[in-house]
Protein backbone atom coordinates (compact mmCIF):
# COMPACT_ATOMS: atom_id res chain seq x y z
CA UNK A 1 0.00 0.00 0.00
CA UNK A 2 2.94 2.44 1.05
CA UNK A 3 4.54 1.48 -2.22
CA UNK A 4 1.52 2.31 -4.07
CA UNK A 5 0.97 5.83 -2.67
CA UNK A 6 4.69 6.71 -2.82
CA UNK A 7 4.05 5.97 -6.59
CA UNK A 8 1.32 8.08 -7.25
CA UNK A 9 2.87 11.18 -5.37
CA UNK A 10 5.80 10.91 -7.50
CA UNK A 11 3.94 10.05 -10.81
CA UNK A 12 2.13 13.48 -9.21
CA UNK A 13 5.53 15.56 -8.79
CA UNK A 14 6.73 14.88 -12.26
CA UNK A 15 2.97 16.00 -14.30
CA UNK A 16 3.55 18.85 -16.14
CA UNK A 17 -0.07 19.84 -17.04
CA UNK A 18 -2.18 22.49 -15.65
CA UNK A 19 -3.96 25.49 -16.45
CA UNK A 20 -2.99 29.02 -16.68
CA UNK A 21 -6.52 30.11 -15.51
CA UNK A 22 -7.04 28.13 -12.66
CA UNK A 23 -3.77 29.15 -11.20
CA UNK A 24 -3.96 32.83 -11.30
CA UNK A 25 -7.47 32.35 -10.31
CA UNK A 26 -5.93 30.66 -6.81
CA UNK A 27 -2.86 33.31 -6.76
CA UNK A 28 -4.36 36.51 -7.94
CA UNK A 29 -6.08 36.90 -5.12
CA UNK A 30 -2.79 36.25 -2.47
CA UNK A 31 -0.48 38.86 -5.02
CA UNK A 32 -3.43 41.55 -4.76
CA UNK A 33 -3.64 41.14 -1.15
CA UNK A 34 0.55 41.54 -0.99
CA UNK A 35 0.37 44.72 -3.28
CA UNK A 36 -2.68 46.01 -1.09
CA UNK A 37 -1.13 45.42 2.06
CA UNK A 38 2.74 46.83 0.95
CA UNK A 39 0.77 50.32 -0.49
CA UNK A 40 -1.05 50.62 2.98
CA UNK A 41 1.84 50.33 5.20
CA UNK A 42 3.89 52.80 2.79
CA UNK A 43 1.36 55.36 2.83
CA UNK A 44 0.85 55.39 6.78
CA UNK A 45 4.26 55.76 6.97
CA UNK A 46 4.51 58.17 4.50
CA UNK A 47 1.71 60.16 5.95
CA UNK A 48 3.22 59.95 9.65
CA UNK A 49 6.41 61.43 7.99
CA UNK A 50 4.93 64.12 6.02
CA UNK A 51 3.07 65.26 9.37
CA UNK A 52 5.90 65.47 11.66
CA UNK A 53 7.73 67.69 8.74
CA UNK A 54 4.55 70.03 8.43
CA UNK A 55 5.17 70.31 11.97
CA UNK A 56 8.84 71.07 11.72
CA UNK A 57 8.16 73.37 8.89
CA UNK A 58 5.60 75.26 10.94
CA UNK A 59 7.96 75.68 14.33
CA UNK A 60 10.81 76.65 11.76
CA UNK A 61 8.64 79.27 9.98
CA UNK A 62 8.41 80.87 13.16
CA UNK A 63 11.18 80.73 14.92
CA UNK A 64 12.98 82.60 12.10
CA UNK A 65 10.16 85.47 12.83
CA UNK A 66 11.84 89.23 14.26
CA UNK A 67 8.87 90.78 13.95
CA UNK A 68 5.78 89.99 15.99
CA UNK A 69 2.39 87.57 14.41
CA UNK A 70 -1.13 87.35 14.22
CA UNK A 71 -4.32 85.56 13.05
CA UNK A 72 -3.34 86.05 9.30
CA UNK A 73 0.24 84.82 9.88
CA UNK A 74 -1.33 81.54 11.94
CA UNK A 75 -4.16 81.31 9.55
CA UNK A 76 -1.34 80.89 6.88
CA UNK A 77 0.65 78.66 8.43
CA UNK A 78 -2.35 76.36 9.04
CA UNK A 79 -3.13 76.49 5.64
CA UNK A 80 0.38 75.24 4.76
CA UNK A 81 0.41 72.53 6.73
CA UNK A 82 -2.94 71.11 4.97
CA UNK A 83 -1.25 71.36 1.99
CA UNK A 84 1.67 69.79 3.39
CA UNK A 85 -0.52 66.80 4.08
CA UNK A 86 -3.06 64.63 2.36
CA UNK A 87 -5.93 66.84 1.30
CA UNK A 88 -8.66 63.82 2.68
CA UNK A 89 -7.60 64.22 6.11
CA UNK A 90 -8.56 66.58 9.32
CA UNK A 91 -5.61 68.43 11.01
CA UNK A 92 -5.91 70.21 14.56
CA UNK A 93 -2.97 72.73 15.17
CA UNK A 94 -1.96 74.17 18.43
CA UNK A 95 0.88 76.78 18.49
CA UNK A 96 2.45 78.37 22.05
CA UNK A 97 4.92 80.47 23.38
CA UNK A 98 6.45 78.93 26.83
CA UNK A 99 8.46 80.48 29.02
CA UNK A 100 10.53 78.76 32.23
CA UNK A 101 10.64 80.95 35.14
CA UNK A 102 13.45 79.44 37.10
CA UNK A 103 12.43 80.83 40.41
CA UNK A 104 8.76 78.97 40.63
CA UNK A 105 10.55 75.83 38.72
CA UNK A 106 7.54 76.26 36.47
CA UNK A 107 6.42 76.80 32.65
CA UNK A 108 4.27 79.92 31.79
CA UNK A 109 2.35 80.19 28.51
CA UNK A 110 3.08 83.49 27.09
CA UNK A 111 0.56 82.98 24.28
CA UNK A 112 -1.16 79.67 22.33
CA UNK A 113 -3.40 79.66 19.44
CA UNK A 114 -5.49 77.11 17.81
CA UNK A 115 -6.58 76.23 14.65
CA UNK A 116 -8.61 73.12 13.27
CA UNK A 117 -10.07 70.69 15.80
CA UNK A 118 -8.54 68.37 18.61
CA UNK A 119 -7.00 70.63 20.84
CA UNK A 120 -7.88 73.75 23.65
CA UNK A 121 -5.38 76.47 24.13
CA UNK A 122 -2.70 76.17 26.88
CA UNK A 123 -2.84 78.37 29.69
CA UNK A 124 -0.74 79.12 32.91
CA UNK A 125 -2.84 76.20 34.58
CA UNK A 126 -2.93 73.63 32.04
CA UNK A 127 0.94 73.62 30.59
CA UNK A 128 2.02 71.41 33.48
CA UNK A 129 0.34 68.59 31.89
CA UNK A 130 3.44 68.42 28.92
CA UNK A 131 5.97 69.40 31.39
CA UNK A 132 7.79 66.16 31.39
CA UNK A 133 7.92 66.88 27.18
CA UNK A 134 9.27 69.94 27.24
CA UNK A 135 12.99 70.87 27.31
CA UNK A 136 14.87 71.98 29.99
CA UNK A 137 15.32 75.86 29.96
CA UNK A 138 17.83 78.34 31.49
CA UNK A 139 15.38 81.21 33.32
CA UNK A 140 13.35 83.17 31.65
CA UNK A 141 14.37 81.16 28.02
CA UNK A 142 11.05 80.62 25.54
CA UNK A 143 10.34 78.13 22.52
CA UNK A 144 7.78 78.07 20.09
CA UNK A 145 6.06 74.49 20.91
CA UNK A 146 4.37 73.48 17.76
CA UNK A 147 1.28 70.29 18.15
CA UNK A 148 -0.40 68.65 15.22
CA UNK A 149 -2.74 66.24 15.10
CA UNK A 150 -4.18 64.44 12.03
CA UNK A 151 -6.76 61.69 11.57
CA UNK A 152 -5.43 59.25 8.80
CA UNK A 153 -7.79 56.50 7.00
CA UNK A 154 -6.00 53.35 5.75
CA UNK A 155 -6.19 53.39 2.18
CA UNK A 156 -7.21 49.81 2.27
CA UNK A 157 -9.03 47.86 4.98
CA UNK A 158 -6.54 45.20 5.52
CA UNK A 159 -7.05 45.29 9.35
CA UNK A 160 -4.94 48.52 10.41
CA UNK A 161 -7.18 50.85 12.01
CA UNK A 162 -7.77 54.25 11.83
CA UNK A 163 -5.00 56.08 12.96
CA UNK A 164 -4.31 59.09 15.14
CA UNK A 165 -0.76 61.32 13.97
CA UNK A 166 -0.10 63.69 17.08
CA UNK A 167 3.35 65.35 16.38
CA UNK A 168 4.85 67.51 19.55
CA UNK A 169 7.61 69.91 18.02
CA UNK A 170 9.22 72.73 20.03
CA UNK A 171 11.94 75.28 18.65
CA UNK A 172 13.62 78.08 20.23
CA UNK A 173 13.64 81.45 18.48
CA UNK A 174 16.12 82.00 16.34
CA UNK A 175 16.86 85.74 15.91
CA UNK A 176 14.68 87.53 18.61
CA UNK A 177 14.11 86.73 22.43
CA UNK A 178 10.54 85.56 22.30
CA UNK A 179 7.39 85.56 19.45
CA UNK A 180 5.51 87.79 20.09
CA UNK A 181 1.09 87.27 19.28
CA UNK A 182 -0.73 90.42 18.29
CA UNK A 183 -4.06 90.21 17.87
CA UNK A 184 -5.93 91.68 15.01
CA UNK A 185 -3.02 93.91 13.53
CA UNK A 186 -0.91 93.67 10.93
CA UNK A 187 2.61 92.87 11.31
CA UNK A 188 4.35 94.41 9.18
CA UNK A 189 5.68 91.87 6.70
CA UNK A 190 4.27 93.17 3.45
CA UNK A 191 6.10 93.66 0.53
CA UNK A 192 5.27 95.39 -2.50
CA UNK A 193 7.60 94.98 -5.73
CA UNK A 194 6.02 98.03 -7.29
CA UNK A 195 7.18 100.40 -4.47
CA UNK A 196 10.97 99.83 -5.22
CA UNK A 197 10.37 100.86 -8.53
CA UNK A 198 10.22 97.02 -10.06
């Protein structure tokens, strides 16, 4: 009986003939799935990467600033960042000004602004909540702590969930002491070609 079976397996190895059709009807399905699954994973990565760089971009953007901001400068910058990302996707922005005061051992918010959804702006009483996130500070130093948030669909339902990007960026000014938030005023960063005569 053994000698029988071991004859038809290898009488089965060495057949040649099959059918084009039936196979990529069994494997089409598995190299789909494969493709599916590699483009899902890529673009969750890539999307978690392209956040955390609208979020660098933003804290950059400002730091740089010597002149002081308002709701049209924000309102800009929260418009670049949604371009910065994929257009099919929410995104909550949160920028502050924090300041260490070395004789209460405590951070102060000097100013924070919000746009989109997700977050509530930091005040004196609520910035201890990040305080274990935030740098340490010689007195009286400020950075510009940028927060993004962004709700990300998989492209494919392959059994990732919906996922939650929350970025947490902070920068130190760059040319000035501090930022500083006007509201409601312009801040003098226009610029007009046809005044110098171009």
């Amino acid at each position: 009986m053994f000698k029988a079976l071991r004859h038809r397996l290898k009488s089965f190895c060495r057949d040649s003939e099959g059918s084009v059709s039936v196979e990529f009807a069994l494997y089409a399905p598995l190299l789909l799935g494969t493709f599916a699954a590699f483009y899902t994973f890529f673009d969750a990565f890539r999307q978690e990467s392209m956040n955390l760089k609208a979020a660098y971009t933003i804290s950059d953007l400002i730091s740089r600033e010597t002149n002081y901001i308002n709701d049209t400068y924000l309102d800009s910058m929260y418009a670049m960042a949604g371009l910065l990302i994929r257009g099919d996707s929410s995104l909550g922005m949160r920028v502050s000004v924090v300041r260490w005061d070395e004789a209460d051992q405590s951070y102060y918010v000097d100013w924070s602004k919000v746009r989109g959804g997700g977050y509530e702006e930091w005040t004196d009483a609520t910035i201890h909540l990040v305080k274990d996130d935030l740098p340490s500070m010689p007195d009286q130093e400020r950075v510009i702590l940028v927060e993004t948030n962004n709700t990300v669909e998989p492209a494919f339902r392959i059994g990732i969930p919906t996922m939650d990007i929350n970025n947490f960026v902070f920068t130190r000014p760059r040319f000035a002491p501090q930022v500083v938030f006007i509201e409601d005023k312009a801040n003098g960063n226009s610029h007009n070609d046809n005044s110098m005569g171009l």
